[in-house]
C-alpha atoms as a PDB file:
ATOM      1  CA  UNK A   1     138.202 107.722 102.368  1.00  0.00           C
ATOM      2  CA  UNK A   2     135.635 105.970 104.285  1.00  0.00           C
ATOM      3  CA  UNK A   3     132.801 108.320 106.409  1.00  0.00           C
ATOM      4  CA  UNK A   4     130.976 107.271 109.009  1.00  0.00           C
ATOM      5  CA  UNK A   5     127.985 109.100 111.060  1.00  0.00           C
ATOM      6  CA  UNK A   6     127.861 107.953 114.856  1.00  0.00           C
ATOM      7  CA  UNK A   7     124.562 108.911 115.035  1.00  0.00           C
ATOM      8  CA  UNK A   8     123.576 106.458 111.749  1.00  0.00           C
ATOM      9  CA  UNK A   9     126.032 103.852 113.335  1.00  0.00           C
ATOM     10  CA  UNK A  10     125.401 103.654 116.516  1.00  0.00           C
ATOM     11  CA  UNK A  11     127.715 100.428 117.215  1.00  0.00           C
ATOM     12  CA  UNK A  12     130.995 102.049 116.227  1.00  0.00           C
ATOM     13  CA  UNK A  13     131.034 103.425 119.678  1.00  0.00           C
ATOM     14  CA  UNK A  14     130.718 100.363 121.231  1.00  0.00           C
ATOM     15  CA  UNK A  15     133.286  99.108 119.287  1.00  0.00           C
ATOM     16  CA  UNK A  16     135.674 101.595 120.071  1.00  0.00           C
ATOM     17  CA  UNK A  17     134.917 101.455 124.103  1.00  0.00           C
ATOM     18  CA  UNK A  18     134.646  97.680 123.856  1.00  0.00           C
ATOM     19  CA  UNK A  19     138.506  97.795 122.858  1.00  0.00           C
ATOM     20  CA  UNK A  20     137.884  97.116 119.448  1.00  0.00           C
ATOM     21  CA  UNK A  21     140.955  98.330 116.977  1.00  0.00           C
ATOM     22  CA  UNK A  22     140.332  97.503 113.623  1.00  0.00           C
ATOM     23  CA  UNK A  23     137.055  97.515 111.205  1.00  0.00           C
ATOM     24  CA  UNK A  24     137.212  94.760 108.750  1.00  0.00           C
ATOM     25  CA  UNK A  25     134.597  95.608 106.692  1.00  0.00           C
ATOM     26  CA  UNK A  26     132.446  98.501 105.525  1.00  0.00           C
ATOM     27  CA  UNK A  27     129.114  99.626 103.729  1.00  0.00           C
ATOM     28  CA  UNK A  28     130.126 101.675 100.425  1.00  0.00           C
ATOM     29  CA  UNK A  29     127.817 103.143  97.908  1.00  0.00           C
ATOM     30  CA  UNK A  30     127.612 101.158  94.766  1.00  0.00           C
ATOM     31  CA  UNK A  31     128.960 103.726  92.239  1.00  0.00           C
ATOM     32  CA  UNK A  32     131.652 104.466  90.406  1.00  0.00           C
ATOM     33  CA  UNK A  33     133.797 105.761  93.220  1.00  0.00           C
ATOM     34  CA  UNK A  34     133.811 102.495  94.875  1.00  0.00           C
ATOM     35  CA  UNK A  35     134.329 100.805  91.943  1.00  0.00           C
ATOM     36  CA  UNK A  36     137.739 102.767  91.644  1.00  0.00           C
ATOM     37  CA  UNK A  37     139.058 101.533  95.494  1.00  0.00           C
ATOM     38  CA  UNK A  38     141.581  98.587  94.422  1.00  0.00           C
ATOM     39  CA  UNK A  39     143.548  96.170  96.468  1.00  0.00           C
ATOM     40  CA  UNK A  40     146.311  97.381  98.621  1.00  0.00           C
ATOM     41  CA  UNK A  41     144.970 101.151  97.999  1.00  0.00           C
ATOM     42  CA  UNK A  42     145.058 103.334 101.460  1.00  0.00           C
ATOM     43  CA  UNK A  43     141.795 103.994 103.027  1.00  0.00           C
ATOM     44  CA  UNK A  44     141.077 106.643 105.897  1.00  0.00           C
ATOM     45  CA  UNK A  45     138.168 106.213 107.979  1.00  0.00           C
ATOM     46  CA  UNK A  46     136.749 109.491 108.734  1.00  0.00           C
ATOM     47  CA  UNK A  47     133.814 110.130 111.523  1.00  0.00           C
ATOM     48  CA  UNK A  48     131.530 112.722 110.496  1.00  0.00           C
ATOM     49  CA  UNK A  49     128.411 114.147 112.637  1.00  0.00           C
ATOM     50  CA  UNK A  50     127.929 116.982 115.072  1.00  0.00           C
ATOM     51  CA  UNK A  51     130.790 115.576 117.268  1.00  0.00           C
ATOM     52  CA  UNK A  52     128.627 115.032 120.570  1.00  0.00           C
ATOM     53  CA  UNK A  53     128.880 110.934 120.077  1.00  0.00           C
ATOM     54  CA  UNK A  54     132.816 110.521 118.571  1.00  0.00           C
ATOM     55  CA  UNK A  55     134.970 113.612 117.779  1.00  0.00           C
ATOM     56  CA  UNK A  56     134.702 114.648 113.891  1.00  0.00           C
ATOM     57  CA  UNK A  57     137.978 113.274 112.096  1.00  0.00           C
ATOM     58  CA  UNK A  58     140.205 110.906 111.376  1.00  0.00           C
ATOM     59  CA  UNK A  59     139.979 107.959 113.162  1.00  0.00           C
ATOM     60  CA  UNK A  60     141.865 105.415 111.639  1.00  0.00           C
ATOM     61  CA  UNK A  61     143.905 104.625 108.474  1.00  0.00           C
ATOM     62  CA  UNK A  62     144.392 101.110 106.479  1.00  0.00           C
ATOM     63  CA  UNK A  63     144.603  99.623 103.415  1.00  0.00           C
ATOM     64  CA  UNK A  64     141.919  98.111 100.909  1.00  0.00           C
ATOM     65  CA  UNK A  65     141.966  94.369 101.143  1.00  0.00           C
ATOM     66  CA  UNK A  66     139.773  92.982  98.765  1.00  0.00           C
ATOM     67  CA  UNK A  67     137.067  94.902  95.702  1.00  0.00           C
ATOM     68  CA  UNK A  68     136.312  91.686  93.702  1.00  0.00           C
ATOM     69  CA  UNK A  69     133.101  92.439  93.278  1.00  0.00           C
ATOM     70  CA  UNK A  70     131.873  94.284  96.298  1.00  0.00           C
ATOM     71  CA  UNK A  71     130.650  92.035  98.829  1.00  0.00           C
ATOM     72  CA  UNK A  72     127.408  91.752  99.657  1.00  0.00           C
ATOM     73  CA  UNK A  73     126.744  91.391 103.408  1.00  0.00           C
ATOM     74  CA  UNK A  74     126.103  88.649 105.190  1.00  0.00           C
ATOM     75  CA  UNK A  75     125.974  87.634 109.188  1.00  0.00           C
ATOM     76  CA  UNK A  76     129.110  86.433 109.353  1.00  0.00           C
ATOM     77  CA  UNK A  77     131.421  88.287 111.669  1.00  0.00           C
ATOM     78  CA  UNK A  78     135.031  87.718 111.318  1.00  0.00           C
ATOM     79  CA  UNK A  79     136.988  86.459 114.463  1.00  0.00           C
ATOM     80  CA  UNK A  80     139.508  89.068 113.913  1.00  0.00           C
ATOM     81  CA  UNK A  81     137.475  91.960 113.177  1.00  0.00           C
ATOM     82  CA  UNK A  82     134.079  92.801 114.188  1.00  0.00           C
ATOM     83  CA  UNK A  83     131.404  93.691 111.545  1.00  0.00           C
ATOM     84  CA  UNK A  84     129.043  96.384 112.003  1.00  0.00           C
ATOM     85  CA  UNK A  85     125.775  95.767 111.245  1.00  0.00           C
ATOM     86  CA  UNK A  86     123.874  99.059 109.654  1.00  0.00           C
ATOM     87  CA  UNK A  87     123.857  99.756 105.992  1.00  0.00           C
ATOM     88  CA  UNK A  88     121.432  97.761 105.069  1.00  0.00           C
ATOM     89  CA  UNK A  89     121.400  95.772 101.489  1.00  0.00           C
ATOM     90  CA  UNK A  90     124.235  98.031 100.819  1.00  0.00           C
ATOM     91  CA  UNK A  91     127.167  96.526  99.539  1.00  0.00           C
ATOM     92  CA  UNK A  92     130.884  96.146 101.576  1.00  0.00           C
ATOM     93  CA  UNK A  93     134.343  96.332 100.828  1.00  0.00           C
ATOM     94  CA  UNK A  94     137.037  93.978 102.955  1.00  0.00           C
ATOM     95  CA  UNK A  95     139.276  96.437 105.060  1.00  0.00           C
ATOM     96  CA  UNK A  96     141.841  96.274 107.402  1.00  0.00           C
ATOM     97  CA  UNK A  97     141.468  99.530 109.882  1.00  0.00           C
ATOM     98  CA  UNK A  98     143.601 100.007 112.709  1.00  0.00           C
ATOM     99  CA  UNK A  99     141.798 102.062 114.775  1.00  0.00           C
ATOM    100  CA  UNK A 100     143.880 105.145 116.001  1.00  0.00           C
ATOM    101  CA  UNK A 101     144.864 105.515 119.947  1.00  0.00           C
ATOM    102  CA  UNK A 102     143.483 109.008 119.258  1.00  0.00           C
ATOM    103  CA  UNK A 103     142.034 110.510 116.493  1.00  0.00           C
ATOM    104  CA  UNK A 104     143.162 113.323 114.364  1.00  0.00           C
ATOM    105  CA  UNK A 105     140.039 115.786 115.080  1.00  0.00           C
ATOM    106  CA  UNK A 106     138.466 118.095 112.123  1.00  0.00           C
ATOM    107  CA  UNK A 107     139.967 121.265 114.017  1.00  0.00           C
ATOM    108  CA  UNK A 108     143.495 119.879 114.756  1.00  0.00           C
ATOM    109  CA  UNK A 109     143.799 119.210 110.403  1.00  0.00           C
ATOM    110  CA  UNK A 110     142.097 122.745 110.377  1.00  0.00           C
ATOM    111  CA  UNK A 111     144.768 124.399 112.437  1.00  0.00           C
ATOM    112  CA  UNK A 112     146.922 122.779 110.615  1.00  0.00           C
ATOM    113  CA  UNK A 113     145.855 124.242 107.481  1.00  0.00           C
ATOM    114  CA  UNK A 114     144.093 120.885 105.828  1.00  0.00           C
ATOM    115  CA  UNK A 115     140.580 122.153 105.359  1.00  0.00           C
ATOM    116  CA  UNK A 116     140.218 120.821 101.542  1.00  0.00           C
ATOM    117  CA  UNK A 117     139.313 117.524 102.219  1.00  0.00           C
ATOM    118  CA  UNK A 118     135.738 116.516 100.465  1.00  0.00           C
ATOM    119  CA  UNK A 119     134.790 115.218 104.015  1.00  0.00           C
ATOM    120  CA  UNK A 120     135.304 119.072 105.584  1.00  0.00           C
ATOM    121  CA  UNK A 121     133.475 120.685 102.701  1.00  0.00           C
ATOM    122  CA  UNK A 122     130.726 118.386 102.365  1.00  0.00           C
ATOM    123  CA  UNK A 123     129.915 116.876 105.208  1.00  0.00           C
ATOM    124  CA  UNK A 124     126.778 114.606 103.903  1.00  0.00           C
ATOM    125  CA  UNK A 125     128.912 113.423 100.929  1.00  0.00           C
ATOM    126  CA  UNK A 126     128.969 110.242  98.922  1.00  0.00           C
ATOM    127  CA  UNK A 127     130.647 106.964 100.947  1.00  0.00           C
ATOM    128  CA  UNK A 128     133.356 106.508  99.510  1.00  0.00           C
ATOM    129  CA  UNK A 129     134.768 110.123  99.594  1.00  0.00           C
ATOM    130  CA  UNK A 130     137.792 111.305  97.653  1.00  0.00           C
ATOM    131  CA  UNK A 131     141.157 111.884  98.714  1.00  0.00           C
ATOM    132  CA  UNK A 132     143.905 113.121  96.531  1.00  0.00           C
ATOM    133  CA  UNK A 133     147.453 111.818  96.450  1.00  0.00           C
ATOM    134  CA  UNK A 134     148.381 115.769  96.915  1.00  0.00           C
ATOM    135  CA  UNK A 135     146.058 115.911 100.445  1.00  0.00           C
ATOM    136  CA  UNK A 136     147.720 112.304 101.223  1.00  0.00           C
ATOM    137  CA  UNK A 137     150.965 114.119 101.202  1.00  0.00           C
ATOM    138  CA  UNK A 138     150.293 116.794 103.306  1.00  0.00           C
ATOM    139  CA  UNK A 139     148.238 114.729 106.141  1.00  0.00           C
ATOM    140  CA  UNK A 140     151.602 112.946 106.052  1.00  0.00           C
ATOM    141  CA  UNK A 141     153.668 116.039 106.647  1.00  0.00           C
ATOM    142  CA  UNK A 142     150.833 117.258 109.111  1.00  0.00           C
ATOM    143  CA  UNK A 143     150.597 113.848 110.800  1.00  0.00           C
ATOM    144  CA  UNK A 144     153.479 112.013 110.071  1.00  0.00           C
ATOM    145  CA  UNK A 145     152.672 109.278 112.521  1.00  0.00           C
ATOM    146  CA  UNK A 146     148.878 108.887 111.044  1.00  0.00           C
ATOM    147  CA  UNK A 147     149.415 107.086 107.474  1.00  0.00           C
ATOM    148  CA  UNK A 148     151.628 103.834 106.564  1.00  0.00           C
ATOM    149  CA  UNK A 149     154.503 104.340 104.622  1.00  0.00           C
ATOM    150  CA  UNK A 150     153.301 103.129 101.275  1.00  0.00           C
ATOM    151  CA  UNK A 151     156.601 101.514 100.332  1.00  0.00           C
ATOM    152  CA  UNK A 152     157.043  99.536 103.244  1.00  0.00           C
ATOM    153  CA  UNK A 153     153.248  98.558 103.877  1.00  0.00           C
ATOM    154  CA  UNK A 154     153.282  98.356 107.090  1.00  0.00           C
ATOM    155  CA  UNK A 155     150.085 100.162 109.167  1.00  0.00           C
ATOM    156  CA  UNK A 156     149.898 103.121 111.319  1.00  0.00           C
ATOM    157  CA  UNK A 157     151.295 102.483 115.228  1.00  0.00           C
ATOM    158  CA  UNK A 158     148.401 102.547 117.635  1.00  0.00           C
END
């Protein structure tokens, strides 16, 4: 799971109301939780904050595309996908994002009885966050729309 503050990020809403729908990169803590992300693995890109910029949730859901060695960043932006810019020296890992039509907010998973994730309990976590394979499942039950189906591959509708 991939976090991201508005307020530390300030492009991703520009993004979003420029019509942008996918992120093709994104800063990670080097650590070992990014050094567990593989190729192919899902990734859910969470937006975290007070919820006065973007609504606090889930905002999109992809796939890994690439952890050889976490990129460093450079100024290149891809013609497909538009890099965004803060984070520093920080290394990135190559994404493919679809954003989401609409998010899945923090209180519709809440009602819904997903209020486990490490994003919910601590908001000003690590980047990468964890995700379970049992909290997978059940945002998949919740929100059966929101996550690919792992044995076709195929992304999330927008």
């Amino acid at each position: 799971m991939l976090r991201c503050n508005p307020v530390n990020e300030p492009d991703l809403p520009h993004l979003i109301a420029g019509g942008g729908h996918r992120i093709g990169r994104w800063c990670v803590a080097d650590n070992y939780r990014s050094r567990m992300m593989h190729s192919g693995d899902v990734v859910v890109f969470w937006v975290s904050g007070n919820g006065r910029r973007l609504a606090r949730g889930i905002w999109g859901v992809g796939q890994v595309l690439g952890v050889d060695g976490l990129e460093q960043p450079t100024a290149e932006v891809a013609s497909a996908t538009r890099e965004l810019r803060s984070g520093g020296d920080r290394p990135r890992v190559r994404v493919d994002i679809p954003l989401l039509a609409e998010p899945v907010s923090d209180q519709a998973l809440r009602a819904w009885g997903i209020d486990d994730l490490e994003v919910q309990v601590q908001p000003q976590g690590s980047n990468p966050s964890w995700i379970s394979i049992d909290q997978l499942a059940r945002l998949t039950v919740g929100f059966p729309s929101l996550l690919p189906d792992p044995l076709s591959g195929k992304s999330p509708e927008l």
